[in-house]
PDB file of N, CA and C in Angstrom:
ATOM      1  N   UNK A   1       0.814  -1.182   0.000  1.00  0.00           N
ATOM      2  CA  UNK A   1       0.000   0.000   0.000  1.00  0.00           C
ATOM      3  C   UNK A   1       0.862   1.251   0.000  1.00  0.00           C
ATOM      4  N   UNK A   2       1.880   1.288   0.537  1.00  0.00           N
ATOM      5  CA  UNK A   2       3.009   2.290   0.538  1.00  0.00           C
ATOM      6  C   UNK A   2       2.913   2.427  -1.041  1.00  0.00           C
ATOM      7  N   UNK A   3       3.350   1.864  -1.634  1.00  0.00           N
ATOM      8  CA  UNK A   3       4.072   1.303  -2.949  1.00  0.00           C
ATOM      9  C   UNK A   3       3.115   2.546  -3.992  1.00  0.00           C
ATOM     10  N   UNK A   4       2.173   1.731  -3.781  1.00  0.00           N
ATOM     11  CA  UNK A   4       0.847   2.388  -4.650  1.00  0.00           C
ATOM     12  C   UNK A   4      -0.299   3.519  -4.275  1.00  0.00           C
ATOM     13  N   UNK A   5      -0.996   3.016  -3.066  1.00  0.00           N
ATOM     14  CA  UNK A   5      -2.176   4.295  -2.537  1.00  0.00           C
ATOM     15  C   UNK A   5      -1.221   4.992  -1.926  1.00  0.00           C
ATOM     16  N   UNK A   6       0.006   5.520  -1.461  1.00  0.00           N
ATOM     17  CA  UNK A   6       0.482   6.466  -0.809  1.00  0.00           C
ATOM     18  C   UNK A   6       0.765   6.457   0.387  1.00  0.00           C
ATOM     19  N   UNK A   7       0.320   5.096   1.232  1.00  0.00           N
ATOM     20  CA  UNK A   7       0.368   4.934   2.368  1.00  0.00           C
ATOM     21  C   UNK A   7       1.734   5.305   2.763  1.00  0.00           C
ATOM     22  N   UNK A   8       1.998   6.536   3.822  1.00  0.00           N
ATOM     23  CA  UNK A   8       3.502   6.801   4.627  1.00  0.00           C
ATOM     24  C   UNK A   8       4.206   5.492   4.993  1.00  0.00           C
ATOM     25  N   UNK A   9       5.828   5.682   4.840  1.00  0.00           N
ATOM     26  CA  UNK A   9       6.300   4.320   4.836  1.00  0.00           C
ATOM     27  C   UNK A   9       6.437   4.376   6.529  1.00  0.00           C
ATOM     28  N   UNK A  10       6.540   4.944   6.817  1.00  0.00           N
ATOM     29  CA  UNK A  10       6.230   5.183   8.625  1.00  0.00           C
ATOM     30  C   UNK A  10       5.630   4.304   9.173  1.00  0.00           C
ATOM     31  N   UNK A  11       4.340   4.272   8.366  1.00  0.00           N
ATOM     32  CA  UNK A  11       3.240   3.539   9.149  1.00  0.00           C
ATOM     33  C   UNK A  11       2.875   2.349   8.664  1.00  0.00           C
ATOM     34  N   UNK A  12       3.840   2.145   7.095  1.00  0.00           N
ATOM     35  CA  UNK A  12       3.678   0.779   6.618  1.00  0.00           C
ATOM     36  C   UNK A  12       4.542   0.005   7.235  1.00  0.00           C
ATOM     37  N   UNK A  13       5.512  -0.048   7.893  1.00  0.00           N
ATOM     38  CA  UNK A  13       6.560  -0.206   9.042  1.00  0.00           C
ATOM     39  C   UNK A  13       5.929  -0.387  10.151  1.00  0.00           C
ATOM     40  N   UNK A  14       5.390   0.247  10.558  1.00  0.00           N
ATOM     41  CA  UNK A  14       4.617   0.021  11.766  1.00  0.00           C
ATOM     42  C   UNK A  14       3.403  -0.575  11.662  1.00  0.00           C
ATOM     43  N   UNK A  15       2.770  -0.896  10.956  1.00  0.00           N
ATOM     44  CA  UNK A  15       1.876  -1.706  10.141  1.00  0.00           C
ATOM     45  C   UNK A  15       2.290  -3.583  10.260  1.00  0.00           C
ATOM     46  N   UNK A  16       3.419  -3.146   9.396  1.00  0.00           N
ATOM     47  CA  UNK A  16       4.400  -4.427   9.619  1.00  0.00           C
ATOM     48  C   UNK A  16       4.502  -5.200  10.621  1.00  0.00           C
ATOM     49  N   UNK A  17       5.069  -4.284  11.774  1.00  0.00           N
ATOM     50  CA  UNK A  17       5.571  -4.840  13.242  1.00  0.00           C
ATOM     51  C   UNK A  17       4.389  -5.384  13.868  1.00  0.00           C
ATOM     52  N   UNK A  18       3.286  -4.592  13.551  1.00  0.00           N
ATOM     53  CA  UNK A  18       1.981  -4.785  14.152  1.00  0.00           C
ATOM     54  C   UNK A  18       1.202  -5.765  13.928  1.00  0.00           C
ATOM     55  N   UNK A  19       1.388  -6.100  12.589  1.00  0.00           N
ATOM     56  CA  UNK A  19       0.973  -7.599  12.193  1.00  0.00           C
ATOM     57  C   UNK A  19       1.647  -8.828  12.843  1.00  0.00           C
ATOM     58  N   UNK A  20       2.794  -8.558  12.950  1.00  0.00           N
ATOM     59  CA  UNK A  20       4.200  -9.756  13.936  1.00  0.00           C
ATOM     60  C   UNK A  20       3.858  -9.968  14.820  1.00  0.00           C
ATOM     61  N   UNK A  21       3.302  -9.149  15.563  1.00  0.00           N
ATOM     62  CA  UNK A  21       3.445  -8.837  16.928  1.00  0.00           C
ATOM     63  C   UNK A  21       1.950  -9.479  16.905  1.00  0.00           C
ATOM     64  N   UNK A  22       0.919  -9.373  16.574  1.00  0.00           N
ATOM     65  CA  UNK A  22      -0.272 -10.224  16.387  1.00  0.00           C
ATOM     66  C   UNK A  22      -0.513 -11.827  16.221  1.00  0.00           C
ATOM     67  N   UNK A  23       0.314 -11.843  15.386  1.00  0.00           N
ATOM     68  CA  UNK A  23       0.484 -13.068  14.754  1.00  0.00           C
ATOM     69  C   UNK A  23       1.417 -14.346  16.148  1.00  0.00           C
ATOM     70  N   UNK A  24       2.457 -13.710  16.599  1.00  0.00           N
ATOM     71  CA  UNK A  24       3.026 -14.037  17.989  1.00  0.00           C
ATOM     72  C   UNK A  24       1.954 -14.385  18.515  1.00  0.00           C
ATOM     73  N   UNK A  25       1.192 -13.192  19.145  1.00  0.00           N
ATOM     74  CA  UNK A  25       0.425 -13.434  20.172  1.00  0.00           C
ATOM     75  C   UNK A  25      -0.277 -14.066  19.836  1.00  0.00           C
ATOM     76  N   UNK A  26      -1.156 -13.862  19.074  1.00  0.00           N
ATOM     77  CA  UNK A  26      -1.963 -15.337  18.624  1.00  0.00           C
ATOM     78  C   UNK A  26      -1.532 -16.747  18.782  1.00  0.00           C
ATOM     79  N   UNK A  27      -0.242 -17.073  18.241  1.00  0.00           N
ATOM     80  CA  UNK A  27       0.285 -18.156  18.257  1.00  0.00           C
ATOM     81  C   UNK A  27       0.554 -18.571  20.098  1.00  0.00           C
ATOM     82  N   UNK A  28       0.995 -17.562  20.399  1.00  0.00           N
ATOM     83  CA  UNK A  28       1.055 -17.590  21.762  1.00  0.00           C
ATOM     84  C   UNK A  28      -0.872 -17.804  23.082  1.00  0.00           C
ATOM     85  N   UNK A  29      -1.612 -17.938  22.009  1.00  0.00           N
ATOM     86  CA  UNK A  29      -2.679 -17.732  22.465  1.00  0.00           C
ATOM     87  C   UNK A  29      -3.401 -19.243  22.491  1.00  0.00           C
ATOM     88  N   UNK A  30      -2.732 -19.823  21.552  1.00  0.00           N
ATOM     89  CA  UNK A  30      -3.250 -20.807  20.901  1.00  0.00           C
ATOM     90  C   UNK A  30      -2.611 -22.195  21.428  1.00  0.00           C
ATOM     91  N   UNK A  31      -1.300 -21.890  22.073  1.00  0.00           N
ATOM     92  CA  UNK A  31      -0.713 -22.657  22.031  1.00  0.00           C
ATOM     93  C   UNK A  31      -1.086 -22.648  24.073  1.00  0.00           C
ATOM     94  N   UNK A  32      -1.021 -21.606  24.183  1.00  0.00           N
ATOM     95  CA  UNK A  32      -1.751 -21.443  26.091  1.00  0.00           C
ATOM     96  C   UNK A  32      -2.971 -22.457  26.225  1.00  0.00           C
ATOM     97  N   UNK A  33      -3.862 -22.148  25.496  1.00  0.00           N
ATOM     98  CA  UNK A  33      -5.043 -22.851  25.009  1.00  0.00           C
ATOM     99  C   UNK A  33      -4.949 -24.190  25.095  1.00  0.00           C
ATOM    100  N   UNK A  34      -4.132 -24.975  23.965  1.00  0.00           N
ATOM    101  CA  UNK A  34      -4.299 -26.196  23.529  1.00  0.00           C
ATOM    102  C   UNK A  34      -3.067 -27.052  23.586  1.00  0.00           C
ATOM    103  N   UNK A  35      -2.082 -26.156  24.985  1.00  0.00           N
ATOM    104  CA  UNK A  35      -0.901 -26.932  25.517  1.00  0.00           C
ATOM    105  C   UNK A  35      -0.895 -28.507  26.109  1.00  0.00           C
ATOM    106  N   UNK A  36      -2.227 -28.465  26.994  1.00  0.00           N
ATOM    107  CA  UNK A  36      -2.402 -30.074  27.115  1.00  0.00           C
ATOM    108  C   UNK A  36      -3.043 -30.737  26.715  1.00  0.00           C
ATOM    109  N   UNK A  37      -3.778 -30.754  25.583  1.00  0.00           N
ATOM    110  CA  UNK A  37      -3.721 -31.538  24.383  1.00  0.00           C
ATOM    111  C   UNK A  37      -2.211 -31.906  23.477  1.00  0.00           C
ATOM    112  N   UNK A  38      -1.738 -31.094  23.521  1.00  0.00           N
ATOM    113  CA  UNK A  38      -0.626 -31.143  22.381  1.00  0.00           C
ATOM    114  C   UNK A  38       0.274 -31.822  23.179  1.00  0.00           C
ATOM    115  N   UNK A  39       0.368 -32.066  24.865  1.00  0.00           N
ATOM    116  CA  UNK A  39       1.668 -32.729  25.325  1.00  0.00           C
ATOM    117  C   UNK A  39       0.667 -34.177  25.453  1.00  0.00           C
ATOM    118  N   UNK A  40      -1.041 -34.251  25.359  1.00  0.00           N
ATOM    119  CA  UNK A  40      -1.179 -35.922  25.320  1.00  0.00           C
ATOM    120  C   UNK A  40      -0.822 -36.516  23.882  1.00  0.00           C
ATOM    121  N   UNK A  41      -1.230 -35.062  22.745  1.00  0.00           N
ATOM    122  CA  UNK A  41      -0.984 -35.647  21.295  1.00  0.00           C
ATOM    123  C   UNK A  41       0.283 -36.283  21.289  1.00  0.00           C
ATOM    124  N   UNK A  42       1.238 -35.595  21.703  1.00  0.00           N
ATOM    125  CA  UNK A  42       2.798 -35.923  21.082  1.00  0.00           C
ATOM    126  C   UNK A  42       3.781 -36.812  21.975  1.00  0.00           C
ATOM    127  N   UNK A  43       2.523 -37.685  23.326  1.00  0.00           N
ATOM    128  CA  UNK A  43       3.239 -38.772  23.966  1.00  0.00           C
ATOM    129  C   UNK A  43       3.755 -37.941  25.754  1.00  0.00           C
ATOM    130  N   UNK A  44       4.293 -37.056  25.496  1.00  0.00           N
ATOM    131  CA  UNK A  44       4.336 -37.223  27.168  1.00  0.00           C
ATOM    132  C   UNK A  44       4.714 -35.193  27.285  1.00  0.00           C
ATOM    133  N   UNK A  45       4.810 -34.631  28.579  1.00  0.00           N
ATOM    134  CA  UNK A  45       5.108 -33.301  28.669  1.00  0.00           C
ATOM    135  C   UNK A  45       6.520 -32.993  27.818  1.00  0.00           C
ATOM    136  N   UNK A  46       6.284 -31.729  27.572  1.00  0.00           N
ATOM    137  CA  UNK A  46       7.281 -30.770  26.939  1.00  0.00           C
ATOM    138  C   UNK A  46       8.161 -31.951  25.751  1.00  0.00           C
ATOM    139  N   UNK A  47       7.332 -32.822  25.508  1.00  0.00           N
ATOM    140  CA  UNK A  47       8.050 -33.437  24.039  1.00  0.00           C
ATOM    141  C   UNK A  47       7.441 -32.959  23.003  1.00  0.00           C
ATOM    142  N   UNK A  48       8.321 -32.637  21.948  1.00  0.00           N
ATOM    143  CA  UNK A  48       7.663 -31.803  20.585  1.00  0.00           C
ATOM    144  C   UNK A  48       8.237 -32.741  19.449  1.00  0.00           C
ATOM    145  N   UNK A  49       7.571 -32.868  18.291  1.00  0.00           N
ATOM    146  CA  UNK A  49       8.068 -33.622  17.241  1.00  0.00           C
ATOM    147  C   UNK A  49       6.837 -32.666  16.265  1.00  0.00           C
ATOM    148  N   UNK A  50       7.211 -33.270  15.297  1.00  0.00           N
ATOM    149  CA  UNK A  50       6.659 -32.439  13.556  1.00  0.00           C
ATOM    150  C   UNK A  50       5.119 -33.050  13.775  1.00  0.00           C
ATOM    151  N   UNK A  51       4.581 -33.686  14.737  1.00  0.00           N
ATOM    152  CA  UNK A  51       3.383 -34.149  14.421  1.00  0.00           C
ATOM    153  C   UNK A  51       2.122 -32.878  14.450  1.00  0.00           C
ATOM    154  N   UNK A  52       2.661 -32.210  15.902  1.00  0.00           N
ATOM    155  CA  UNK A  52       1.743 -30.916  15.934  1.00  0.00           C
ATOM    156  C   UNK A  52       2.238 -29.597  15.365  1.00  0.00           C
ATOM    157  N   UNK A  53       3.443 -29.525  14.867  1.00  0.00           N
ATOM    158  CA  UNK A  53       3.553 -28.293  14.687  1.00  0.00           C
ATOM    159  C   UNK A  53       3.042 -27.482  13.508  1.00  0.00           C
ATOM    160  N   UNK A  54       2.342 -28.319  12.674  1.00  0.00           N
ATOM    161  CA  UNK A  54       1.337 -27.594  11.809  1.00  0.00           C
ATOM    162  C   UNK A  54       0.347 -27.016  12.386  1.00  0.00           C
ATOM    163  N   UNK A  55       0.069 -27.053  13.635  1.00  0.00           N
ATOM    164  CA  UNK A  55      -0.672 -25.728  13.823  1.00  0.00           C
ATOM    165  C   UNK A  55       0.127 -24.380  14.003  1.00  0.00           C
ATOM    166  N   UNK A  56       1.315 -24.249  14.147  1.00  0.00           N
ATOM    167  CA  UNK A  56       1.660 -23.110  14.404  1.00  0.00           C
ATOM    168  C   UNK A  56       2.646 -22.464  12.969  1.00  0.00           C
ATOM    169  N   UNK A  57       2.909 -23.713  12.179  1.00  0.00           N
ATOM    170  CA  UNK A  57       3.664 -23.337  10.810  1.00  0.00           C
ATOM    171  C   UNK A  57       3.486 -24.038   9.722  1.00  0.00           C
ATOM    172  N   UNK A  58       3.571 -24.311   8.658  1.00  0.00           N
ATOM    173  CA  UNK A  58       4.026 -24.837   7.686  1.00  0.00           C
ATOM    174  C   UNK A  58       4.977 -25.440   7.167  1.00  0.00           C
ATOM    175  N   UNK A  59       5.001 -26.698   6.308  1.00  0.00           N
ATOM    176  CA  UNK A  59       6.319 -27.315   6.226  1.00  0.00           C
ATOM    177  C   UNK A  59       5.930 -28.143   4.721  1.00  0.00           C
ATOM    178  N   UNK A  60       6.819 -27.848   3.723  1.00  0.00           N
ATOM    179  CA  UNK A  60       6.744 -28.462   2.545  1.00  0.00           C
ATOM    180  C   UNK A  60       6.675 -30.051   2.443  1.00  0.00           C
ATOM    181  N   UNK A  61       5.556 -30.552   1.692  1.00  0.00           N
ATOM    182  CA  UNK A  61       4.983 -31.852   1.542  1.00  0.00           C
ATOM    183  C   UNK A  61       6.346 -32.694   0.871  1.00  0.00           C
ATOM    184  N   UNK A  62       5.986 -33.870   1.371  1.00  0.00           N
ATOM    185  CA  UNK A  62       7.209 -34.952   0.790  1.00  0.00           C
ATOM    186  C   UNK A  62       6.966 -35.513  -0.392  1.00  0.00           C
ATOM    187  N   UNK A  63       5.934 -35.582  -0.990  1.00  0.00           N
ATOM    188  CA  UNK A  63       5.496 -35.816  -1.914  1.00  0.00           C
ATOM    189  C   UNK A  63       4.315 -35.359  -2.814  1.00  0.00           C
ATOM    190  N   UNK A  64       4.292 -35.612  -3.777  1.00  0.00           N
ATOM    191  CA  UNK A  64       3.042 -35.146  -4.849  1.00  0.00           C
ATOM    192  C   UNK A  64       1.529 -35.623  -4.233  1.00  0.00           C
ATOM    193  N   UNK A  65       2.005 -37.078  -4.519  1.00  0.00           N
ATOM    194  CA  UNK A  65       0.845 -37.516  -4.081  1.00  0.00           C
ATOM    195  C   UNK A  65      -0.114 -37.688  -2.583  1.00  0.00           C
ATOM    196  N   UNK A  66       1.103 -36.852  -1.579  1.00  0.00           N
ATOM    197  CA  UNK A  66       0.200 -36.805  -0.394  1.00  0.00           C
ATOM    198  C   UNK A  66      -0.149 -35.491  -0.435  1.00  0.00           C
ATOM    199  N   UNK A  67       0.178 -34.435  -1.113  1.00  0.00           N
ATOM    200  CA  UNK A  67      -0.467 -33.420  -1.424  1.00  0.00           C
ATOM    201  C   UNK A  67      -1.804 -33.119  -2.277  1.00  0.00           C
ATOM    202  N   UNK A  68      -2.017 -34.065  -2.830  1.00  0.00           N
ATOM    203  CA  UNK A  68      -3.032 -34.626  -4.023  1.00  0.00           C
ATOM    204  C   UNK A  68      -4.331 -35.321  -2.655  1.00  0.00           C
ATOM    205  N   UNK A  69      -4.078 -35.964  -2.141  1.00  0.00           N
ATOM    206  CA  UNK A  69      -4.418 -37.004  -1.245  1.00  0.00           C
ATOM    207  C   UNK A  69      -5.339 -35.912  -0.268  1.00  0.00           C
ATOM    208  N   UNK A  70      -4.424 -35.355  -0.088  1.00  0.00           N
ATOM    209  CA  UNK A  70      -4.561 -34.196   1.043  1.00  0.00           C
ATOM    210  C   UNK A  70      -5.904 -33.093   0.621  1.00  0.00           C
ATOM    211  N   UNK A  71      -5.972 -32.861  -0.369  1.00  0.00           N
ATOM    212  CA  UNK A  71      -6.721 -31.661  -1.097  1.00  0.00           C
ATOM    213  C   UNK A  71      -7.866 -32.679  -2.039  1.00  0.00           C
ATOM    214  N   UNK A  72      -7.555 -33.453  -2.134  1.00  0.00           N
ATOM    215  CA  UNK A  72      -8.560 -34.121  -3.549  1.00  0.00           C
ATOM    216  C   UNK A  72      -9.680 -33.707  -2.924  1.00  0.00           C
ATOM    217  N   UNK A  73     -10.096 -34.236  -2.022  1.00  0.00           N
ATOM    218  CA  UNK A  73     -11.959 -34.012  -1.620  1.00  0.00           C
ATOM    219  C   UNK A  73     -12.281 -33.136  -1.386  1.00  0.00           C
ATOM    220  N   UNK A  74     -11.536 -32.249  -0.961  1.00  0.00           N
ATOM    221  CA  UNK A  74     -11.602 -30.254  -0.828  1.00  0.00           C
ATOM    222  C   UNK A  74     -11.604 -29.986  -1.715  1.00  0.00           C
ATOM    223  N   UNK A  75     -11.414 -29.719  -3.252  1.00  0.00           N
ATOM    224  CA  UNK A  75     -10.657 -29.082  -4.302  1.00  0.00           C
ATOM    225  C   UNK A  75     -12.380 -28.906  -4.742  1.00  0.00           C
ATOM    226  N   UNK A  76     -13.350 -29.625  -4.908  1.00  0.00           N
ATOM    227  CA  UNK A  76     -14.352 -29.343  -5.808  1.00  0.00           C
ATOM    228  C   UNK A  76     -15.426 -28.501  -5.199  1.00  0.00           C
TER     229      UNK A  76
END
């Protein structure tokens, strides 16, 4: 929006931070929330493995076809 409508880069900066800083807390909100679930999901306290952390990020598929797998019945 800077770029184009004129928006001051001041506040597209601060705009920025403000979204981060949201996005944290959220994550931080979420994870307060649904901490003991996630230590029965993943086997015992404060153990973490890749099983839950798709709720808090993203991580590129290993393959085609579990991406296919994944979306087929959603897609239509």
């Amino acid at each position: 929006m800077a770029v184009f409508r004129g928006l001051p880069w001041l506040k597209a900066v601060a705009y920025i931070f403000g979204q981060l800083i949201g996005a944290w807390l959220g994550a931080l909100i979420v994870f307060a929330n649904y901490s003991r679930a996630i230590n029965i999901y993943e086997g015992g306290n404060g153990q973490r493995t890749l099983k839950s952390a798709g709720l808090f990020s993203t991580y590129p598929v290993s393959s085609c076809f579990s991406c296919l797998s994944s979306v087929g019945p959603y897609s239509i």
